[in-house]
Protein backbone atom coordinates (compact mmCIF):
# COMPACT_ATOMS: atom_id res chain seq x y z
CA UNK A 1 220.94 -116.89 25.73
CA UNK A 2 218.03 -114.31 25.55
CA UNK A 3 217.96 -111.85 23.00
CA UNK A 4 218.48 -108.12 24.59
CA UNK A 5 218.37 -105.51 22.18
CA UNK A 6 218.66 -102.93 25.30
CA UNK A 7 222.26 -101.38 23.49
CA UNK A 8 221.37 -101.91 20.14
CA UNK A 9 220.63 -98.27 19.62
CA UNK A 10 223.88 -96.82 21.59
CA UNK A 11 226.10 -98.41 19.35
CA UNK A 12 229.00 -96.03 17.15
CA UNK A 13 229.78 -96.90 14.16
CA UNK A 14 233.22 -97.33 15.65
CA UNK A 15 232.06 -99.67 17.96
CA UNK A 16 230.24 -101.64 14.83
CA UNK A 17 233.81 -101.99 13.38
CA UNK A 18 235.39 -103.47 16.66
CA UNK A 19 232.63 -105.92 17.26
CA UNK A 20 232.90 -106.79 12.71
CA UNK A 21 236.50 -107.01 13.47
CA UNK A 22 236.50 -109.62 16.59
CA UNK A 23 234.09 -111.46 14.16
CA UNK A 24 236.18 -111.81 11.45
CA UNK A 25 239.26 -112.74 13.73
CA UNK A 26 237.25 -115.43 14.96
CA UNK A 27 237.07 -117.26 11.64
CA UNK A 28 241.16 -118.31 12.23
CA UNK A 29 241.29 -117.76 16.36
CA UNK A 30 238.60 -118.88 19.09
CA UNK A 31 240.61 -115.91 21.47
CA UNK A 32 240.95 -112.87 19.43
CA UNK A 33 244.17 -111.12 20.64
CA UNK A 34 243.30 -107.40 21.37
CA UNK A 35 245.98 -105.93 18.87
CA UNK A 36 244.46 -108.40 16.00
CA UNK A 37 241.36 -106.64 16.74
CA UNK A 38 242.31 -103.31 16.63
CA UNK A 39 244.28 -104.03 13.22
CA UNK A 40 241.28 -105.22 11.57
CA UNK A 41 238.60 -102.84 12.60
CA UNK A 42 241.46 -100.13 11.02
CA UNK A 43 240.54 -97.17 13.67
CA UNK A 44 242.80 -94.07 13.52
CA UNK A 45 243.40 -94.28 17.06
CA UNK A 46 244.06 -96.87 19.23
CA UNK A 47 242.30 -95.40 22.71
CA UNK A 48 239.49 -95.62 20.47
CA UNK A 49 239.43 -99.20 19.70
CA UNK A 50 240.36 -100.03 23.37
CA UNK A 51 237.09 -97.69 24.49
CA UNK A 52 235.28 -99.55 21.89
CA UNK A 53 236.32 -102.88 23.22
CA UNK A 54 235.55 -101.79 26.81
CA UNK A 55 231.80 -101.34 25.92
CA UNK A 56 231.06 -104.10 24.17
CA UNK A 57 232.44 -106.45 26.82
CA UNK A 58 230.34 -104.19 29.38
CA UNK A 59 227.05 -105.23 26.80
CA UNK A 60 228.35 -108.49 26.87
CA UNK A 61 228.41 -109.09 23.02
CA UNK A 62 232.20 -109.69 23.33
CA UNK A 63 233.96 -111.54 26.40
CA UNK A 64 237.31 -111.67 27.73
CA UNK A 65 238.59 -114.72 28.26
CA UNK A 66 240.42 -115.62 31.66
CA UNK A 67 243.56 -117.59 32.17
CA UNK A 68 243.91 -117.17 28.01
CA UNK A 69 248.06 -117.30 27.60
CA UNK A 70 247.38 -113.79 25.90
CA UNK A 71 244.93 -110.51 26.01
CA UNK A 72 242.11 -110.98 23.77
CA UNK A 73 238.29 -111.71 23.55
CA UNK A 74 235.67 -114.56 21.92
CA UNK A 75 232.54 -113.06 20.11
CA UNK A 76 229.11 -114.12 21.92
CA UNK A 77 225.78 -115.20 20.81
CA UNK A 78 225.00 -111.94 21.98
CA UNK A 79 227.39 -110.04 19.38
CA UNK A 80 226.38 -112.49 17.09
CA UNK A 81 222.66 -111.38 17.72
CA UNK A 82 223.58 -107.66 16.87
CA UNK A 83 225.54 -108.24 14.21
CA UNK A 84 222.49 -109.95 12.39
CA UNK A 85 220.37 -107.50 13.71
CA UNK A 86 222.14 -104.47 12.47
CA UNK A 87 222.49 -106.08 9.13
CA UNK A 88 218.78 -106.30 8.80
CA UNK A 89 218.00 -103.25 9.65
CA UNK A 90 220.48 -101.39 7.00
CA UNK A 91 218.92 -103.74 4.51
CA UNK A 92 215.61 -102.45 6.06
CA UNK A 93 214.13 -106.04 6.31
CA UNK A 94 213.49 -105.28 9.82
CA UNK A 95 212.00 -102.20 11.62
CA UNK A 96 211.79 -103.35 15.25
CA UNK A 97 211.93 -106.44 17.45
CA UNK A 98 209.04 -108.03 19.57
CA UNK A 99 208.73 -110.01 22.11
CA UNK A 100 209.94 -114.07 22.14
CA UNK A 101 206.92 -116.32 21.31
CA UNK A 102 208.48 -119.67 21.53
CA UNK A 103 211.89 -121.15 22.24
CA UNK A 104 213.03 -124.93 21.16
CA UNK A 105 216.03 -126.87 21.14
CA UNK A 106 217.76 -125.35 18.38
CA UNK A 107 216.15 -121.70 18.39
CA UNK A 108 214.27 -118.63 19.72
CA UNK A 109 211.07 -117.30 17.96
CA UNK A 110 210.54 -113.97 18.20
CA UNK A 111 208.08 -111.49 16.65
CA UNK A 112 209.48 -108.44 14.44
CA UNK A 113 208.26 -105.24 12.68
CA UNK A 114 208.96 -105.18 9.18
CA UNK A 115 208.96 -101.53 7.42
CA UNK A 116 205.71 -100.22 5.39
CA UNK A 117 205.38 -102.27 1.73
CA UNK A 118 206.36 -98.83 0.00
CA UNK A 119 210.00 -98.59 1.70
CA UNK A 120 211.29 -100.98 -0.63
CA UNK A 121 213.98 -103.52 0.71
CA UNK A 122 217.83 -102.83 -0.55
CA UNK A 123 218.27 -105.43 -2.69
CA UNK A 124 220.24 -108.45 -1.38
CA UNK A 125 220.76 -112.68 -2.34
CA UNK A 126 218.88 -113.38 0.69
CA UNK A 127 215.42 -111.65 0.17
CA UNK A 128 211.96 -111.94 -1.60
CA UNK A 129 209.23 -109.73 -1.07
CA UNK A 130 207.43 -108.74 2.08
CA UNK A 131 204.01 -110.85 2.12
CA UNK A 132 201.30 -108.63 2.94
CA UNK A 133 199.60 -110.45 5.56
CA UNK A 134 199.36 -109.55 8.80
CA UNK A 135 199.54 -106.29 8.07
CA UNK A 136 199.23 -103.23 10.90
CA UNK A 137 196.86 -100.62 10.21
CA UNK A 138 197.93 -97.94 12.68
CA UNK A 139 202.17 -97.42 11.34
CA UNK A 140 201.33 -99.59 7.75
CA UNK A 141 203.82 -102.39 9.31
CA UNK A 142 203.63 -106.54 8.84
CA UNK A 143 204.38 -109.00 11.95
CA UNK A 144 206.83 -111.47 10.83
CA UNK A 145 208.74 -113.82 12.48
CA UNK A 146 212.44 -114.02 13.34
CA UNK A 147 214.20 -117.20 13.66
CA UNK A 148 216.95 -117.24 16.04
CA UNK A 149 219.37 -120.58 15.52
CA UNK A 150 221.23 -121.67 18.72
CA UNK A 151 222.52 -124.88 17.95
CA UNK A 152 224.40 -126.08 21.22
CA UNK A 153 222.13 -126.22 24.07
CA UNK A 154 222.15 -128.58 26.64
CA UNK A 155 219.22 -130.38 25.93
CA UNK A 156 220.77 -131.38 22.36
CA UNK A 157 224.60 -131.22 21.79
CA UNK A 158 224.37 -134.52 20.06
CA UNK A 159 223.96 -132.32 16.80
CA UNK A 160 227.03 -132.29 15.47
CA UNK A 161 226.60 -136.57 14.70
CA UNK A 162 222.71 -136.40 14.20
CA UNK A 163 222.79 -133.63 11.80
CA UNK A 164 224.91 -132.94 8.14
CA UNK A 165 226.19 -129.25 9.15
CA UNK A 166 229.67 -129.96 9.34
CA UNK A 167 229.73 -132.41 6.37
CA UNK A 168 233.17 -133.32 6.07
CA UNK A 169 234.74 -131.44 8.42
CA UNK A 170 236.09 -132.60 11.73
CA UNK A 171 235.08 -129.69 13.61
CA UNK A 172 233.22 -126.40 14.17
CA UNK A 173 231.94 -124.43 16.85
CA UNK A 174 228.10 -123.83 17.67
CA UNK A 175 228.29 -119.99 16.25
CA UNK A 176 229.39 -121.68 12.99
CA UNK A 177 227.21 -124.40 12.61
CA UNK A 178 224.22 -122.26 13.79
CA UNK A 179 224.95 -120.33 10.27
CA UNK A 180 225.22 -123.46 8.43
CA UNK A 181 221.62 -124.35 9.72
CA UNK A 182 219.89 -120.75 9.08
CA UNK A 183 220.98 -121.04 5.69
CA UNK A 184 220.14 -124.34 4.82
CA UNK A 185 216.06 -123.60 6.44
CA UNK A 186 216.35 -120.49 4.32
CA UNK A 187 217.37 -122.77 1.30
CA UNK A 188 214.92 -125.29 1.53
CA UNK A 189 212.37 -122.77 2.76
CA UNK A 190 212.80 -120.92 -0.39
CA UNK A 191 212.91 -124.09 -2.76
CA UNK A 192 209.88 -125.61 -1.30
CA UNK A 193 207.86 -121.77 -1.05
CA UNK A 194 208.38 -121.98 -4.69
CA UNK A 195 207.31 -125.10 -5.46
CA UNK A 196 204.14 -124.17 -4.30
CA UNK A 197 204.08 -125.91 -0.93
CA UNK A 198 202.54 -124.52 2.38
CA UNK A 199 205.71 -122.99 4.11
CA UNK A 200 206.37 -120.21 5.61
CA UNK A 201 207.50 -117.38 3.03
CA UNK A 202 210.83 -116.82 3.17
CA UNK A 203 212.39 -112.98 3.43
CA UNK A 204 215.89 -113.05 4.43
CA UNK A 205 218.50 -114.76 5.71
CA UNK A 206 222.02 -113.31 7.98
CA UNK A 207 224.14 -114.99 9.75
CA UNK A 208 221.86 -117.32 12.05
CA UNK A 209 218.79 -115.74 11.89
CA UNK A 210 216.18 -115.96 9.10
CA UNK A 211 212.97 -113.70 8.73
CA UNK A 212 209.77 -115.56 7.47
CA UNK A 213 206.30 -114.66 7.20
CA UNK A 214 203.62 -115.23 10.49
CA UNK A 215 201.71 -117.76 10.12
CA UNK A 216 197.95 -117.48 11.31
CA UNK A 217 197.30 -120.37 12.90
CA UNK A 218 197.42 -123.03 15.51
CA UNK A 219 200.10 -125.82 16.19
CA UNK A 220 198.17 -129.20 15.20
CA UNK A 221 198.91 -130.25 19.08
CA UNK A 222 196.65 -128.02 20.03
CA UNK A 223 193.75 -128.99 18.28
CA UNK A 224 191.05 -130.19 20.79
CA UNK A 225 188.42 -131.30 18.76
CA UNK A 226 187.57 -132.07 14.82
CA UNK A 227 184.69 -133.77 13.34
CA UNK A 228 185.17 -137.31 12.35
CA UNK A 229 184.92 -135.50 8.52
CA UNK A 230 187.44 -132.83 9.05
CA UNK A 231 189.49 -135.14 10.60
CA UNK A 232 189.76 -137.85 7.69
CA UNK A 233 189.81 -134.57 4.89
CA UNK A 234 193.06 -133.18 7.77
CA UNK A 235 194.73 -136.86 7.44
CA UNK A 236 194.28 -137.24 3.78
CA UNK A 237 196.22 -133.72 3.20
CA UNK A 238 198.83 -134.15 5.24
CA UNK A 239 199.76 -137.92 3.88
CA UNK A 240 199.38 -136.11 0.24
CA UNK A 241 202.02 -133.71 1.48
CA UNK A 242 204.59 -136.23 2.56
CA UNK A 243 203.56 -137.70 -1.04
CA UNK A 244 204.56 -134.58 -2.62
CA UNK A 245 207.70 -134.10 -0.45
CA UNK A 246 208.88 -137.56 -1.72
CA UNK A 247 208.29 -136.56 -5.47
CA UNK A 248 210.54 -134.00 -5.06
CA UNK A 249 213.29 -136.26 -3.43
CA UNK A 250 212.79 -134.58 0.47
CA UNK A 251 212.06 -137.32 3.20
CA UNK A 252 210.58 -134.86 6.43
CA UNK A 253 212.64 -136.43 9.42
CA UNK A 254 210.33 -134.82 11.82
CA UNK A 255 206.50 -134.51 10.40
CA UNK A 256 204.59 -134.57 13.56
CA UNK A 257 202.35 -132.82 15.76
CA UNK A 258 204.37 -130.30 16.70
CA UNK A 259 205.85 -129.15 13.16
CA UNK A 260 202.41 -128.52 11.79
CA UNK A 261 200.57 -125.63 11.86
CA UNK A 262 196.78 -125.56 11.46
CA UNK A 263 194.94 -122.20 9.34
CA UNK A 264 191.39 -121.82 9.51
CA UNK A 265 189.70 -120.87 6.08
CA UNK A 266 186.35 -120.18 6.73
CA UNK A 267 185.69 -119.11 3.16
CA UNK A 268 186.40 -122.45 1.59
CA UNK A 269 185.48 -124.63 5.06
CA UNK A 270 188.67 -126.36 5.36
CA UNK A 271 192.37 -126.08 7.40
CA UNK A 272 195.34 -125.79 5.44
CA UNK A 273 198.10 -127.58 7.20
CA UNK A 274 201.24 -126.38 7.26
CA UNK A 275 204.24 -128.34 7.77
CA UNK A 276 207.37 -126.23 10.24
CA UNK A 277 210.67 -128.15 10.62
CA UNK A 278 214.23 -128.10 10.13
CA UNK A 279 215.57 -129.12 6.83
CA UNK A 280 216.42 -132.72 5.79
CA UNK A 281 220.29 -134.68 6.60
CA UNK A 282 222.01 -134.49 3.21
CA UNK A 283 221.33 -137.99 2.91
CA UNK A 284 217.57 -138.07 2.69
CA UNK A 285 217.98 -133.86 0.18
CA UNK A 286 220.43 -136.00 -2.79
CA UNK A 287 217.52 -135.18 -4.90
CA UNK A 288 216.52 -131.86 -3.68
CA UNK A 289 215.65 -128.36 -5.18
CA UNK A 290 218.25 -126.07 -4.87
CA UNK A 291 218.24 -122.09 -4.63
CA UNK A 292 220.94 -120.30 -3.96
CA UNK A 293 221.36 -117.07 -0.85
CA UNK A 294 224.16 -114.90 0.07
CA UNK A 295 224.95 -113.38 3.14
């Protein structure tokens, strides 16, 4: 699933309250039945909810499901996508979307626009302040990066046993549980940013997708070539940071190669590692700092 913002901006507000409403239905139903939809999103008249209905299934954020034993329709990652989206936007985190930069087993990476420093944010449980780095000077807007969770791919649908998400429950689709894990980064993203560590800042959090600052530099695979004194100064660092994770009770499950970003700092002739993952299994975060984020 690709993110395609192509219908974004054709959207009524009427068809905003269908797609909210098949949303909400799907918290008790996995096939929302047509007339539950049109009772929720609460439109005067019915051809309009039906029109509605007809053009988000054409945009393929809503789908109808075949040989279903009634009429009715599943939310996609797609109307998942725009719902997020949208909600960013009104909260004017976001300005516009860029292009994908990197997609893993659990998410996309994409590049966004967020508006100038001096249109302040609406206030909201899932923000801090804009960093100011990376900063355009043509429209006065910061690159930041948007995390996309898709928990459920192919390549690792093992997640539901390897991870915490569900905790006690016995079940949960992917839509769910890729909530559950864009607000636990966002948690521990947060708690760890202000402890001081080298993390990504954290700016908000909806649904599945979390914004976070860009960070200049390179993914430790990368890295060719150090000298034999950069190297040992590199080493030392990062074993003090798993040091410093442990203090605070967090045991990193995946500190490697390819969760570690390298930034140059010319000015002070060192790299400044830092450490991109997902968040700890409950049993290994007992201990950890807590914050707390609304939707």
């Amino acid at each position: 699933m690709k993110l395609d913002t192509t219908h974004l901006r054709y959207l009524t507000p009427e068809d905003w309250r269908v797609l909210t409403a098949v949303e909400i239905g799907s918290k008790n139903h996995e096939v929302i039945p047509t007339p539950l939809i049109i009772q929720i999103s609460n439109l005067r008249s019915g051809s309009g909810a039906h029109k509605s209905i007809s053009t988000l299934a054409k945009a393929n954020l809503i789908a109808r499901v075949k040989n279903a034993k009634y009429d009715g329709y599943r939310l996609t990652y797609g109307g998942l996508d725009y719902l997020s989206l949208h909600t960013h936007f009104q909260r004017r985190t976001l300005h516009s979307t860029g292009p994908c930069i990197g997609t893993g087993k659990e998410s996309d990476i994409h590049i966004v626009l967020a508006p100038p420093p001096s249109a302040d944010p609406k206030s909201n449980g899932s923000q801090v302040k804009i960093p100011s780095s990376r900063q355009q000077s043509d429209t006065n807007r910061q690159q930041c990066i948007l995390k996309i969770h898709r928990l459920g791919r192919i390549s690792f649908r093992t997640i539901k046993t390897n991870r915490d998400y569900l905790r006690h429950r016995h079940s949960g689709n992917w839509m769910y549980m890729s909530r559950l894990s864009a607000r636990k980064e966002f948690t521990f993203m947060t708690a760890l940013h202000n402890l001081g560590f080298p993390v990504p800042t954290p700016i908000a959090w909806n649904r599945h997708t979390v914004v976070m600052s860009l960070i200049e530099g390179t993914p430790l695979y990368q890295v060719r070539h150090l000298e034999a004194r950069e190297a040992r100064a590199l080493y030392a660092e990062l074993m003090a940071m798993i040091v410093r994770l442990a203090d605070v009770g967090l045991i990193h499950g995946d500190f490697n190669e390819f969760n570690i970003m390298i930034e140059e700092r010319e000015t002070q002739e060192q790299t400044n590692p830092t450490p991109l993952s997902p968040p700890p299994s409950s049993e290994e975060s007992q201990n950890a700092p807590q914050t707390k984020a609304e939707e």
